[in-house]
N, C-alpha and C. Protein backbone atom coordinates (compact mmCIF):
# COMPACT_ATOMS: atom_id res chain seq x y z
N UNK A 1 1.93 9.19 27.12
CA UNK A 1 1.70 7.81 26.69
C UNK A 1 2.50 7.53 25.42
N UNK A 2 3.02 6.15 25.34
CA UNK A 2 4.11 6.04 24.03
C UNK A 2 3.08 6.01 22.71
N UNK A 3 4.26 6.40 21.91
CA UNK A 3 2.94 6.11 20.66
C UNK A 3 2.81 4.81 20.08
N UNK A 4 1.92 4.78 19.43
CA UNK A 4 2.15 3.04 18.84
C UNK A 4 3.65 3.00 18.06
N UNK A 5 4.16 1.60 17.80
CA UNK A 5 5.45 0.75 17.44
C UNK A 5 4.32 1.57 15.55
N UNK A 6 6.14 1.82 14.90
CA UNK A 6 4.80 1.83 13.76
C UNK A 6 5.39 0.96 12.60
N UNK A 7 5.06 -0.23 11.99
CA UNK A 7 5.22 -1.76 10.53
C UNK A 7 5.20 -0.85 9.57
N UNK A 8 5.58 -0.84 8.60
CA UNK A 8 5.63 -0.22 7.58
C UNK A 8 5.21 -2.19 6.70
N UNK A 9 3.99 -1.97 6.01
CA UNK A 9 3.77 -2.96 5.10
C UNK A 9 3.42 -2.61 3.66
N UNK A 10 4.41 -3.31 2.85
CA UNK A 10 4.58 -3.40 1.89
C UNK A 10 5.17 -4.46 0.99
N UNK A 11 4.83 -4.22 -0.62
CA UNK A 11 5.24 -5.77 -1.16
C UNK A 11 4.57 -5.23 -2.90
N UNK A 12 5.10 -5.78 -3.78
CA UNK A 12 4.51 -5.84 -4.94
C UNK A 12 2.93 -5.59 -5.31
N UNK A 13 2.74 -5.56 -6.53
CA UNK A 13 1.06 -5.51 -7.02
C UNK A 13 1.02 -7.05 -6.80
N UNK A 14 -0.50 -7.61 -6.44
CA UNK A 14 -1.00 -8.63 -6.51
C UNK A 14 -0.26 -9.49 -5.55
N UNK A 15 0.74 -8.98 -4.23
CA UNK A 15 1.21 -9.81 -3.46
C UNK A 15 0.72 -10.02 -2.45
N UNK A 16 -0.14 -9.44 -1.91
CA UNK A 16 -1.13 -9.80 -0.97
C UNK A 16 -1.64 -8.48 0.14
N UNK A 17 -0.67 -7.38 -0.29
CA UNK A 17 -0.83 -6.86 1.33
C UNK A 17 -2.49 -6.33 1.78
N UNK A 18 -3.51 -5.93 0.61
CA UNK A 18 -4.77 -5.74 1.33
C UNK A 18 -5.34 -7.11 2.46
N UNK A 19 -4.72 -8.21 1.77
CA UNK A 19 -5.65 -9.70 2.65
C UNK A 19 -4.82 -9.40 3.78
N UNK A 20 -3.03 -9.41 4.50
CA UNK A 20 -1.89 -9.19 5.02
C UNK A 20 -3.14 -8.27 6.17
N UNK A 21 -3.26 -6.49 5.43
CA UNK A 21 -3.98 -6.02 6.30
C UNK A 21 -5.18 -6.02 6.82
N UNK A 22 -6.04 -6.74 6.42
CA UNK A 22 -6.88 -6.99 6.55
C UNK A 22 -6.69 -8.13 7.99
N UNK A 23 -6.24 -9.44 7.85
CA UNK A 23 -5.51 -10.16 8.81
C UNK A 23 -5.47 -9.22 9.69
N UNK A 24 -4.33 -8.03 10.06
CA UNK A 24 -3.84 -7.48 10.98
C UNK A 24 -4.85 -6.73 11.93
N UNK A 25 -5.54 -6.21 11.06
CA UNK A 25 -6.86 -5.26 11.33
C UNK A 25 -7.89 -6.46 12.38
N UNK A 26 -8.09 -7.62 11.69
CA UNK A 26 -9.00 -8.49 12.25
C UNK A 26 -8.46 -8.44 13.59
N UNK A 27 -7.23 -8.51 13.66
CA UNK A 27 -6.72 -8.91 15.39
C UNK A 27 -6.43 -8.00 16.23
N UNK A 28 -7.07 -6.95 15.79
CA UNK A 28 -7.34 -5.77 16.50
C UNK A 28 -6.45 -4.35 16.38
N UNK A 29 -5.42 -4.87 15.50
CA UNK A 29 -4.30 -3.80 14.82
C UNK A 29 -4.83 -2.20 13.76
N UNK A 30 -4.83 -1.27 14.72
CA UNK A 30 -5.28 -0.42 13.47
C UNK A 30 -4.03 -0.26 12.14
N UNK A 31 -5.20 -0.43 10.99
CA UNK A 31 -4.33 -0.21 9.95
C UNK A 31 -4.80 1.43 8.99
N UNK A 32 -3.26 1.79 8.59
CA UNK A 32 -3.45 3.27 7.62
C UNK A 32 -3.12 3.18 6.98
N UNK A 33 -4.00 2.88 5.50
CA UNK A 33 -4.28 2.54 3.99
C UNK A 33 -3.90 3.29 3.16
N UNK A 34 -2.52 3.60 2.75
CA UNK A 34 -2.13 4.74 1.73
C UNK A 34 -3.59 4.66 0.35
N UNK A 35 -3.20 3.50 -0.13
CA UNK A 35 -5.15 3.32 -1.27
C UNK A 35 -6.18 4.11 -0.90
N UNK A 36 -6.46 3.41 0.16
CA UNK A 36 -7.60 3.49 0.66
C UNK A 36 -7.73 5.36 0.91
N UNK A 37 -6.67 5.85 1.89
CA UNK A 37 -6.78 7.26 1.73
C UNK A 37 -6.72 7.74 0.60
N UNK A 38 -5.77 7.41 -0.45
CA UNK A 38 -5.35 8.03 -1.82
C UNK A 38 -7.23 8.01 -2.46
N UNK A 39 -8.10 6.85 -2.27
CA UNK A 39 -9.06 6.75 -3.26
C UNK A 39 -10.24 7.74 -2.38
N UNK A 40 -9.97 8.32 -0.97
CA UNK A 40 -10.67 9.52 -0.26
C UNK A 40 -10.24 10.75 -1.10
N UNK A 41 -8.78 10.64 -0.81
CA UNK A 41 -8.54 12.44 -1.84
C UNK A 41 -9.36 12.35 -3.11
N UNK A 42 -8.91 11.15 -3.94
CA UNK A 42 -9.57 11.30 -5.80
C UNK A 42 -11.12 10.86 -5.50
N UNK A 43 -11.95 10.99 -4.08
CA UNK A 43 -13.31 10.90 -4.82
C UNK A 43 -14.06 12.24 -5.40
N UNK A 44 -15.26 11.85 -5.89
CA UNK A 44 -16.08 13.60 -6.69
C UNK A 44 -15.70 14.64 -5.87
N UNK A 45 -16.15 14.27 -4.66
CA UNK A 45 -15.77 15.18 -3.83
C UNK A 45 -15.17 15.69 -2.86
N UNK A 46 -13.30 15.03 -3.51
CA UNK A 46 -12.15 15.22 -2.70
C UNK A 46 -11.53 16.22 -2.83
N UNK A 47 -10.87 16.40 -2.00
CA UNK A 47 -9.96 17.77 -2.59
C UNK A 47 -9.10 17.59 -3.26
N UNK A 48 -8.62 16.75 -4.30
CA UNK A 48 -7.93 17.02 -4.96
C UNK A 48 -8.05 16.93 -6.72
N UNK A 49 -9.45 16.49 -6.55
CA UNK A 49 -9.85 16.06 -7.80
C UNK A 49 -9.87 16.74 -9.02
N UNK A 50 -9.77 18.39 -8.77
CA UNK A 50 -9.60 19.50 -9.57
C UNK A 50 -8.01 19.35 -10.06
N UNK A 51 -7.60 19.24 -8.77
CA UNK A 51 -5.92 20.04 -9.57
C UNK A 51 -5.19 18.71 -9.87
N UNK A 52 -6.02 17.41 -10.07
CA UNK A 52 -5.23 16.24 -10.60
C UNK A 52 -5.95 16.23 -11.97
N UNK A 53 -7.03 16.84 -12.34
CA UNK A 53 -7.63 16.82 -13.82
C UNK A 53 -7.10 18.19 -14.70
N UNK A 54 -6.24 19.23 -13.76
CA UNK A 54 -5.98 20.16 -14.15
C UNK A 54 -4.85 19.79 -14.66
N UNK A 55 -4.22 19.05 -13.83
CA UNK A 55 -2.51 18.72 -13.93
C UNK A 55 -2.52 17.94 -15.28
N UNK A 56 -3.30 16.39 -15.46
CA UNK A 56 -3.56 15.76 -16.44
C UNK A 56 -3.98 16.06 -17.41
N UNK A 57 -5.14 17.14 -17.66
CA UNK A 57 -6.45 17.22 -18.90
C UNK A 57 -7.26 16.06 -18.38
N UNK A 58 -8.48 16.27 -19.16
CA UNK A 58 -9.99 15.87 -18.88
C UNK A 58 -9.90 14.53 -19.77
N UNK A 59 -8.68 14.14 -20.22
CA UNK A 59 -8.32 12.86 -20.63
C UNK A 59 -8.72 11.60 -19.73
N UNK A 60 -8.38 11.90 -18.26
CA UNK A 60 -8.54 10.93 -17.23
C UNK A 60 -9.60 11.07 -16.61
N UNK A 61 -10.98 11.54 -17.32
CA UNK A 61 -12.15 11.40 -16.70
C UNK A 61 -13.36 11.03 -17.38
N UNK A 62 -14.77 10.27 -17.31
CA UNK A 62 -15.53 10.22 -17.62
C UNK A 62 -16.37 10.83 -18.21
N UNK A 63 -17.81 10.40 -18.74
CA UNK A 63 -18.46 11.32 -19.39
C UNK A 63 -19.32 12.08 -18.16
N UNK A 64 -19.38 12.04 -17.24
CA UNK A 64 -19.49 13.27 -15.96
C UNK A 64 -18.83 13.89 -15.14
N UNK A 65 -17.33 13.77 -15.87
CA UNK A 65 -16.64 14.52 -14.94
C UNK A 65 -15.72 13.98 -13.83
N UNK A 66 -16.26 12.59 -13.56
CA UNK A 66 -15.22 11.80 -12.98
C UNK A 66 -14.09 11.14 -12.85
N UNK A 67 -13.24 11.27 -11.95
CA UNK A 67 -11.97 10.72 -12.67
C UNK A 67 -12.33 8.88 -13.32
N UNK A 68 -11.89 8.78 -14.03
CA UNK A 68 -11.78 7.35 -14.50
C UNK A 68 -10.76 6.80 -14.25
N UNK A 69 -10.57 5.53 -13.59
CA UNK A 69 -9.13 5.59 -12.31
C UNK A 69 -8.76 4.47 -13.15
N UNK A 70 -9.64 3.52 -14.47
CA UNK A 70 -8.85 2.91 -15.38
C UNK A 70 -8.22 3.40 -15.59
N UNK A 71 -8.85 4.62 -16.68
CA UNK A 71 -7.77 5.50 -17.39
C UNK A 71 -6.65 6.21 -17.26
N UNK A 72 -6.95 6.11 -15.84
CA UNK A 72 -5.83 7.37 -14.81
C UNK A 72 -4.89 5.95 -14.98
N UNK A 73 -5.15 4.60 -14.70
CA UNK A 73 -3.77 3.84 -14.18
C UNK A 73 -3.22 3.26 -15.38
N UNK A 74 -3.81 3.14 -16.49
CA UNK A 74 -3.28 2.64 -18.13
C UNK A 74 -2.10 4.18 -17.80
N UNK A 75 -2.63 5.88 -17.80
CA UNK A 75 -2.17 6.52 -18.51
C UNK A 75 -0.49 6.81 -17.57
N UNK A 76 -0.35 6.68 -16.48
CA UNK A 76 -0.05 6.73 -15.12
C UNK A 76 1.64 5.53 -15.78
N UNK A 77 1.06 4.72 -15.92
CA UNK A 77 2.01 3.37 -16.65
C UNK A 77 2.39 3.48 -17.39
N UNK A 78 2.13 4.29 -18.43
CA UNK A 78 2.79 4.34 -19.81
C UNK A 78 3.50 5.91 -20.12
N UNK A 79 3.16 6.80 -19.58
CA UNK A 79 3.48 8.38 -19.41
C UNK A 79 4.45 8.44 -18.16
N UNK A 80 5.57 8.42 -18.35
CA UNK A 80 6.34 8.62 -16.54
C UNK A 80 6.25 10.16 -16.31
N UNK A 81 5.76 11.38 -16.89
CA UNK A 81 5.66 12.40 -16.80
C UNK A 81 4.27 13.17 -16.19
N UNK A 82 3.19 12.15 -16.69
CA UNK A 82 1.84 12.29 -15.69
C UNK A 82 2.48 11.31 -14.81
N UNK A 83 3.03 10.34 -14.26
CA UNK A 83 2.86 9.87 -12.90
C UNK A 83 3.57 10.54 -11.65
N UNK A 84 4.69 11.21 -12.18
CA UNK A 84 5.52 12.24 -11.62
C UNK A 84 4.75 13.28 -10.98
N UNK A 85 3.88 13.50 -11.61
CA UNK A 85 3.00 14.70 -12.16
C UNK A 85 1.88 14.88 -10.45
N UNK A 86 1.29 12.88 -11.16
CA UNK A 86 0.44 12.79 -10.10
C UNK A 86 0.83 12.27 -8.72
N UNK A 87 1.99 11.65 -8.64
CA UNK A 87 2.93 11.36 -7.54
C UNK A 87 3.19 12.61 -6.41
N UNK A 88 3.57 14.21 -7.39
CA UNK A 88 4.16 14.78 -6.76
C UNK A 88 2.41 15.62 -5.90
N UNK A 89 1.39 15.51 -6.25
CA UNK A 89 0.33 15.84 -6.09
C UNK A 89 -0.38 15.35 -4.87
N UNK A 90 -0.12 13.98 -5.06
CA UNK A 90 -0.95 12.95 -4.11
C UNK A 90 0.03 12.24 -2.88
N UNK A 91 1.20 12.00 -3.02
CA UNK A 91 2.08 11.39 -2.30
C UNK A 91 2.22 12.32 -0.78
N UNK A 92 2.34 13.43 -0.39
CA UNK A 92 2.81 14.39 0.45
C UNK A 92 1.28 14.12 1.76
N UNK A 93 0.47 14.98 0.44
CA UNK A 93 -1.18 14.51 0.62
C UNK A 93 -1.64 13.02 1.99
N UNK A 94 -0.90 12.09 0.99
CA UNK A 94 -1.27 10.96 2.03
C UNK A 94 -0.87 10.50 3.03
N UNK A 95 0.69 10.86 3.10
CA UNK A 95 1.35 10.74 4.15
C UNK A 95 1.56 11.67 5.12
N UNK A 96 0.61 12.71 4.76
CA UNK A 96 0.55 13.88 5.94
C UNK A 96 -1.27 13.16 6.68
N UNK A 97 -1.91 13.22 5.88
CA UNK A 97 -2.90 12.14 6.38
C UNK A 97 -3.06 11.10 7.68
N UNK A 98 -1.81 10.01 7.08
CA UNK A 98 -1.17 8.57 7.72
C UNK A 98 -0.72 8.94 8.98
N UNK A 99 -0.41 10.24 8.98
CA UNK A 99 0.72 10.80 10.16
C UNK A 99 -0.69 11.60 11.38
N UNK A 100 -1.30 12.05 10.30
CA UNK A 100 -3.02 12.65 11.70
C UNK A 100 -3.51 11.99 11.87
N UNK A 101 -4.06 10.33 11.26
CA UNK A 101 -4.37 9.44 11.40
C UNK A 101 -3.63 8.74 13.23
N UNK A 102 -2.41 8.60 12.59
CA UNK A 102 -1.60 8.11 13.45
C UNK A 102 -1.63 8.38 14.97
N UNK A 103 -1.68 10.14 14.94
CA UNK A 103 -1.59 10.69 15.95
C UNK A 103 -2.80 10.23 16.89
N UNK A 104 -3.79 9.99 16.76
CA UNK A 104 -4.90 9.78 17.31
C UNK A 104 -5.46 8.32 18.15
N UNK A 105 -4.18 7.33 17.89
CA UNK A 105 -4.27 6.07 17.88
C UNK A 105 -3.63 5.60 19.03
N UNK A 106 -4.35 4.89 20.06
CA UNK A 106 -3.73 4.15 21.01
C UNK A 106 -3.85 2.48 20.76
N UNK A 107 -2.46 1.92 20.57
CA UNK A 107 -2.01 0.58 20.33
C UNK A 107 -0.82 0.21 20.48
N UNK A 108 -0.34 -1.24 20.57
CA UNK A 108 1.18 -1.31 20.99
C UNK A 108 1.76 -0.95 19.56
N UNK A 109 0.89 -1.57 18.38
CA UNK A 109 2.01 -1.16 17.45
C UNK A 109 0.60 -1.03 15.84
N UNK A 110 1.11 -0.17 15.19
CA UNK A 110 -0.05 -0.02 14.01
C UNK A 110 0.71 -0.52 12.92
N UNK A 111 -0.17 -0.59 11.80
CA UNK A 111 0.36 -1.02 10.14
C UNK A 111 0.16 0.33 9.16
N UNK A 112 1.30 0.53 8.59
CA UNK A 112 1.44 1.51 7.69
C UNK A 112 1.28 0.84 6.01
N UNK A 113 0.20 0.96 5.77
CA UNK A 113 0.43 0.16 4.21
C UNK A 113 0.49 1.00 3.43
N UNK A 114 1.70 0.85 2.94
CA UNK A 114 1.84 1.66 1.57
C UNK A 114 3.15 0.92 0.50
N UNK A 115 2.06 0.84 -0.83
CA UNK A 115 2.62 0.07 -1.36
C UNK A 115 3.94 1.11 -2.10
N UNK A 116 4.10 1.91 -2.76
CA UNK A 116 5.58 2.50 -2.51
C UNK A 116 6.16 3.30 -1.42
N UNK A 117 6.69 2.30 -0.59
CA UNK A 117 7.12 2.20 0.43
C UNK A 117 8.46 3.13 0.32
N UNK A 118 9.14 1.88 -0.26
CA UNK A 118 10.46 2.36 -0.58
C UNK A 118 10.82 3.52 -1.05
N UNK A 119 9.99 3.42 -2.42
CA UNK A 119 10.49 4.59 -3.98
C UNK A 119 9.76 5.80 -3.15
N UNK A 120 9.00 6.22 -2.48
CA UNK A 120 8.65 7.23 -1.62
C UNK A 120 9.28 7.90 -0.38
N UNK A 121 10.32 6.79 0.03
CA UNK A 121 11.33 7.17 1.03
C UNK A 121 10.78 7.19 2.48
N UNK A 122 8.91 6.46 2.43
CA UNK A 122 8.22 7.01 4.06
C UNK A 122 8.99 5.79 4.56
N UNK A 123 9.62 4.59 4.46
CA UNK A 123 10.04 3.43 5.49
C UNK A 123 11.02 4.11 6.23
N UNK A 124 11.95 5.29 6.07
CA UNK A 124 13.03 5.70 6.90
C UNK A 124 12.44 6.71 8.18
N UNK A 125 10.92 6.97 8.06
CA UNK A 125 10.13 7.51 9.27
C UNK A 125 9.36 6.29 10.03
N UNK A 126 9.46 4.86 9.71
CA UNK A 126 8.60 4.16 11.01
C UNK A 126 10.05 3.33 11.32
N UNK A 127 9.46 2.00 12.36
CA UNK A 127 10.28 1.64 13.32
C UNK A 127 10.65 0.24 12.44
N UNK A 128 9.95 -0.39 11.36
CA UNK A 128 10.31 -1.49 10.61
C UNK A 128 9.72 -1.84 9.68
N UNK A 129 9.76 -3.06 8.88
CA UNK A 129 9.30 -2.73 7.62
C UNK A 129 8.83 -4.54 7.00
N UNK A 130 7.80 -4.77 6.94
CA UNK A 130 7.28 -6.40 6.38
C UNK A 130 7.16 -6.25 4.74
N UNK A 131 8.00 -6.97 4.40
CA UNK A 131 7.56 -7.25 3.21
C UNK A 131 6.79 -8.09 2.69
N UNK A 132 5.44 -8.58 1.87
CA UNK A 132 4.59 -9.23 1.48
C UNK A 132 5.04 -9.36 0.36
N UNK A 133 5.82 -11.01 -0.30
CA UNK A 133 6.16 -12.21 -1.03
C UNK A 133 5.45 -12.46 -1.62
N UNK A 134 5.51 -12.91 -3.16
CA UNK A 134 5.46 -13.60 -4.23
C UNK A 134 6.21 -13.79 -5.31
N UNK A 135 6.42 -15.18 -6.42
CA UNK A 135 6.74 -14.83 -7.53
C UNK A 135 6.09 -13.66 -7.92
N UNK A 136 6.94 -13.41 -8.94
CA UNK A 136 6.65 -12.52 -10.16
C UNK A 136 5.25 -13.21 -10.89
N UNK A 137 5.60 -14.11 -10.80
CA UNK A 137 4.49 -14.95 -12.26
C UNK A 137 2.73 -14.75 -11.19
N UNK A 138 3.07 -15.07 -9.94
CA UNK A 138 1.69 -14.95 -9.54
C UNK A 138 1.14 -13.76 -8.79
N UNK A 139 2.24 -12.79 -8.79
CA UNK A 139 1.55 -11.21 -9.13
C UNK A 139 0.82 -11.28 -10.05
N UNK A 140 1.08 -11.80 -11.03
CA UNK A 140 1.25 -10.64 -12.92
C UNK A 140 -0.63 -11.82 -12.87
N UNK A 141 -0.41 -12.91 -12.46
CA UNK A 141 -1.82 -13.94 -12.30
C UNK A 141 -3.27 -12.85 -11.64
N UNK A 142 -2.81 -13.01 -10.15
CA UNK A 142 -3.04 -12.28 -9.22
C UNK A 142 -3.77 -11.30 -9.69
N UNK A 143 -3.26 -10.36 -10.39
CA UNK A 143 -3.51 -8.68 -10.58
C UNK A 143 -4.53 -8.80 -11.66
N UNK A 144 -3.91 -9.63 -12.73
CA UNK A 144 -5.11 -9.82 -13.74
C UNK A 144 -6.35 -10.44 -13.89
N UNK A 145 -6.22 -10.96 -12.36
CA UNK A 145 -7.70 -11.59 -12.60
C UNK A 145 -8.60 -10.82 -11.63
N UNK A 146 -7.60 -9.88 -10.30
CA UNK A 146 -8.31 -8.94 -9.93
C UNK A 146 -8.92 -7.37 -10.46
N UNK A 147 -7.79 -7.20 -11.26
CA UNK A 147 -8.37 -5.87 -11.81
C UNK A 147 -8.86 -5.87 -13.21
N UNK A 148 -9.15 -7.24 -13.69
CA UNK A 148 -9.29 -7.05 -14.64
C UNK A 148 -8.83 -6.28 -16.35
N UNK A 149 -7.05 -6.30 -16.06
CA UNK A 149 -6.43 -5.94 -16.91
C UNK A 149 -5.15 -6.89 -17.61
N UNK A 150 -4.93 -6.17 -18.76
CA UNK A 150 -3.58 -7.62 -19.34
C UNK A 150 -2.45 -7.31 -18.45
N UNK A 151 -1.49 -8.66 -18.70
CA UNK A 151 -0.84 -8.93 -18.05
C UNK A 151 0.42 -7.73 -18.40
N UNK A 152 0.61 -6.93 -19.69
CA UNK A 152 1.48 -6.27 -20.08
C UNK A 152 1.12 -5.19 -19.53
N UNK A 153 0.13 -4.90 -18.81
CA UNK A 153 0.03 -3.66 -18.18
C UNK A 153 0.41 -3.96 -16.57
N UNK A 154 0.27 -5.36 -16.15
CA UNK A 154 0.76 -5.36 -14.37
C UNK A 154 2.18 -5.58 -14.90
N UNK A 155 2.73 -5.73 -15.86
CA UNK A 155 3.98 -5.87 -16.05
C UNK A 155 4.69 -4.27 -15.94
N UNK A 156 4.02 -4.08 -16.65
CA UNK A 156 4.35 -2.20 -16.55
C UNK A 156 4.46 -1.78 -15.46
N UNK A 157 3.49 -2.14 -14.13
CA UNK A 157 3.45 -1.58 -13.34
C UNK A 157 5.00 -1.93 -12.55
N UNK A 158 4.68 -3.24 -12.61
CA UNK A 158 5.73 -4.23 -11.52
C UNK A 158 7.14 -3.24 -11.92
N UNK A 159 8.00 -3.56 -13.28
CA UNK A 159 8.79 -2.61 -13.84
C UNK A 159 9.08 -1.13 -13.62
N UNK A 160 7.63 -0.43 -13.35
CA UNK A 160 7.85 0.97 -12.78
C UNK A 160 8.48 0.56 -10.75
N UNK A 161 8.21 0.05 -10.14
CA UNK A 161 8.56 -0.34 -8.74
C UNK A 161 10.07 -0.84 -8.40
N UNK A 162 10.52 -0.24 -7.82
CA UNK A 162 12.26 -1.27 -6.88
C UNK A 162 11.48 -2.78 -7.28
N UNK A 163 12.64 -3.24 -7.61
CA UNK A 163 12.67 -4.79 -7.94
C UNK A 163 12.39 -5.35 -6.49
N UNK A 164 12.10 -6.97 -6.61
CA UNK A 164 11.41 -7.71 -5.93
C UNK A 164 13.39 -7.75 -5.20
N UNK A 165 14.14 -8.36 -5.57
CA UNK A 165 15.25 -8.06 -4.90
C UNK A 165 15.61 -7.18 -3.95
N UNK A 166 15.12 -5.79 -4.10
CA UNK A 166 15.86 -4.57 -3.48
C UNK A 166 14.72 -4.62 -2.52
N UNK A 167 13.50 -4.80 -2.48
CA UNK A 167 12.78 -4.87 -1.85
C UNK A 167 13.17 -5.79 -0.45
N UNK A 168 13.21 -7.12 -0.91
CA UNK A 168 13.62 -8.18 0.15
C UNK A 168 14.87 -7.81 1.01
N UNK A 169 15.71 -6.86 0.32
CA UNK A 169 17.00 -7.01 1.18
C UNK A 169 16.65 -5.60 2.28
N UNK A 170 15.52 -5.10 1.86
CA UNK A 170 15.22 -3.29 2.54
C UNK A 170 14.36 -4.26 3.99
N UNK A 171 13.79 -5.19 3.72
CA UNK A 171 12.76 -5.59 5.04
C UNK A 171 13.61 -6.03 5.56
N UNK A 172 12.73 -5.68 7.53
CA UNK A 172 13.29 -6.33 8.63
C UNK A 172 12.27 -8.06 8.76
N UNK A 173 11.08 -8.05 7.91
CA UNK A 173 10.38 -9.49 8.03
C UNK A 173 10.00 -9.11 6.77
N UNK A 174 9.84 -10.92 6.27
CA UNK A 174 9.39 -11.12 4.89
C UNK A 174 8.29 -12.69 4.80
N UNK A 175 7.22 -11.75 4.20
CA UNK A 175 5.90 -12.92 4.37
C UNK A 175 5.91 -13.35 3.32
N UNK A 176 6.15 -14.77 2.98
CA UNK A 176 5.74 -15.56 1.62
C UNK A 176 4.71 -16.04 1.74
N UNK A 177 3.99 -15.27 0.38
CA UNK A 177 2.00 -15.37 0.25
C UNK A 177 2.27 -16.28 -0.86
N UNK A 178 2.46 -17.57 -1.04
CA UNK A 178 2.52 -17.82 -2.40
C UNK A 178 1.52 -19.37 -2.41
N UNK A 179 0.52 -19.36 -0.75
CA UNK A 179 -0.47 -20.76 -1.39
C UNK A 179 -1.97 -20.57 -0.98
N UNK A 180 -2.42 -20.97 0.28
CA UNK A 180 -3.42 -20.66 0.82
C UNK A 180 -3.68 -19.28 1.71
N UNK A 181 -5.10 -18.89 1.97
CA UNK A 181 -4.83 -17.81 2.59
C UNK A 181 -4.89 -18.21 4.05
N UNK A 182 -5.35 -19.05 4.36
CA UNK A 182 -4.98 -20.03 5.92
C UNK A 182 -3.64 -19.85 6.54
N UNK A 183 -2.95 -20.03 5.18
CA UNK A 183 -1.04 -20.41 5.84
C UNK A 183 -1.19 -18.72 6.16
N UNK A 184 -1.32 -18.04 5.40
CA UNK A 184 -1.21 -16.24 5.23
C UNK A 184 -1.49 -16.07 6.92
N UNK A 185 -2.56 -16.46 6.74
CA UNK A 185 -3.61 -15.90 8.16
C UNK A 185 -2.26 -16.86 9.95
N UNK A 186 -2.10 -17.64 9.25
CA UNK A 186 -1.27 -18.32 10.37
C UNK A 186 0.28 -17.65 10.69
N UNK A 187 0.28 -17.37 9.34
CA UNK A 187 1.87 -16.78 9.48
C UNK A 187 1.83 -15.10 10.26
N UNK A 188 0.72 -14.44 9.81
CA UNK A 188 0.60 -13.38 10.42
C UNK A 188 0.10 -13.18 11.92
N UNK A 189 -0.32 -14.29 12.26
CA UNK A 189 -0.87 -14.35 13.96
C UNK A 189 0.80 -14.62 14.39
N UNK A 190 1.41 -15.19 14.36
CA UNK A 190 3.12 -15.84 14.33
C UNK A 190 3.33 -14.04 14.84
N UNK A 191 3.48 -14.00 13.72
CA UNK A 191 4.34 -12.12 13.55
C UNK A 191 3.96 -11.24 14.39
N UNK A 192 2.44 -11.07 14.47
CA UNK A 192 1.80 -10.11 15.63
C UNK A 192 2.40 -10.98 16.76
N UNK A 193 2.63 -12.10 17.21
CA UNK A 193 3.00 -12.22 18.80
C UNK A 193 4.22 -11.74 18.69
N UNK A 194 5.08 -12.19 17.91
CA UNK A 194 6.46 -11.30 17.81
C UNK A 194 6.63 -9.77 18.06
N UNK A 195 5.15 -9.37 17.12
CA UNK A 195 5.75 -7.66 17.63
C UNK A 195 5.18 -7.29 18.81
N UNK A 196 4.00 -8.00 19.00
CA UNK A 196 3.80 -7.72 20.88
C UNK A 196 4.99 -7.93 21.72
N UNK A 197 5.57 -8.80 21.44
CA UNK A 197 7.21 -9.17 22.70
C UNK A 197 7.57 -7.61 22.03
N UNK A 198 7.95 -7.35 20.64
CA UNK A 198 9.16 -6.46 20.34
C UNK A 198 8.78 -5.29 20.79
N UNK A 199 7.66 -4.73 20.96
CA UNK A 199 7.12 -3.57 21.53
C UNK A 199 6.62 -3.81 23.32
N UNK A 200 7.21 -4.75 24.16
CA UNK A 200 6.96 -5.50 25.51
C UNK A 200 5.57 -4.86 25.93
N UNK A 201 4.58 -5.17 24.53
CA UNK A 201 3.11 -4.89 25.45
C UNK A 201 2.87 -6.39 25.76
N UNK A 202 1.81 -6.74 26.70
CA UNK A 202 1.67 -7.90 27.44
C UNK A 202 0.29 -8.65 26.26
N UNK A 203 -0.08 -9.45 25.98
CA UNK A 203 -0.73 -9.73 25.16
C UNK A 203 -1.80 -10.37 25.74
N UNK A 204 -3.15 -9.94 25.72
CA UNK A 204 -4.61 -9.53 26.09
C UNK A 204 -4.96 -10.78 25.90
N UNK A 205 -5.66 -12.07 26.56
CA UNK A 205 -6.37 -13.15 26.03
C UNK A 205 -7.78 -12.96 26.30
């Protein structure tokens, strides 16, 4: 049996892709959450939670021992030597994950979300690649009113990432999230019929 078609989705902080997958997921698309796995390895009782507090110091954890994933992403942003650190730790980790995940999945085509897409090099193992659109200005909005941090720190982040440029010219589709989440939700039903033709599964009513 073929395996699923596999999207590689990705896009900036605060550009939309959890709502993007979420959308996809609703319409019956399984999606594999680089986050979402990454925040399975770093829980109390992940496996990796030792040798990322070993790697760091007990700097990036709470008063019980927990990682503190503020602290981990202030320190992560401003240190390029812990992110290296924790990159080279966790990155392999998740995308060996994404890939057993994968294996197990019958669909015409799945979503790979991972937001360093690029700077990680996994887009040259699936079949294409969506990018999820915004200004700059309503990331840096976006991020700060979701995570509750200043704007000089989603700036940091944005800055550590391939520019919004290099990004756009690497996708085979590019979603501009920049009003309602209605248009979002419309534009992505659009796209899934597209990749049903591009993968010639017949589409289920």
């Amino acid at each position: 049996m073929p395996r699923p078609y596999k999207v590689g989705l990705t896009g900036g902080i605060g550009s939309g892709k959890s709502v993007a997958a979420s959308i996809f997921s609703g319409l019956g698309i399984p999606v594999l959450d680089a986050d979402q796995i990454s925040k399975e390895l770093t829980s109390t009782s992940g496996p990796v939670t030792s040798e990322i507090i070993q790697a760091l110091g007990t700097g990036v954890t709470d008063n019980t021992g927990k990682l503190d994933r503020s602290t981990l992403r202030q320190l992560i942003f401003t240190d390029i030597s812990a992110r290296i650190k924790l990159e080279a730790i966790l990155h392999p980790l998740i995308y060996n994950q994404m890939l057993s995940k994968y294996a197990g999945l019958s669909a015409p085509y799945c979503i790979f979300c991972i937001p360093l897409l690029f700077e990680t090099g996994a887009h040259t193992n699936l079949d294409r690649v969506l990018v999820i659109d915004c200004p700059v200005e309503l990331q840096v909005e976006r991020a700060c009113h979701r995570d509750n941090v200043s704007p000089a720190l989603i700036e940091k982040i944005i800055n550590s990432q391939i520019s919004r440029e290099q990004r756009l010219e690497s996708a085979d589709d590019v979603l501009v999230n920049d009003g309602r989440i209605e248009t979002l939700n419309s534009k992505i039903h659009t796209l899934h019929l597209q990749y049903l033709k591009l993968v010639n599964k017949p589409l289920v009513m």
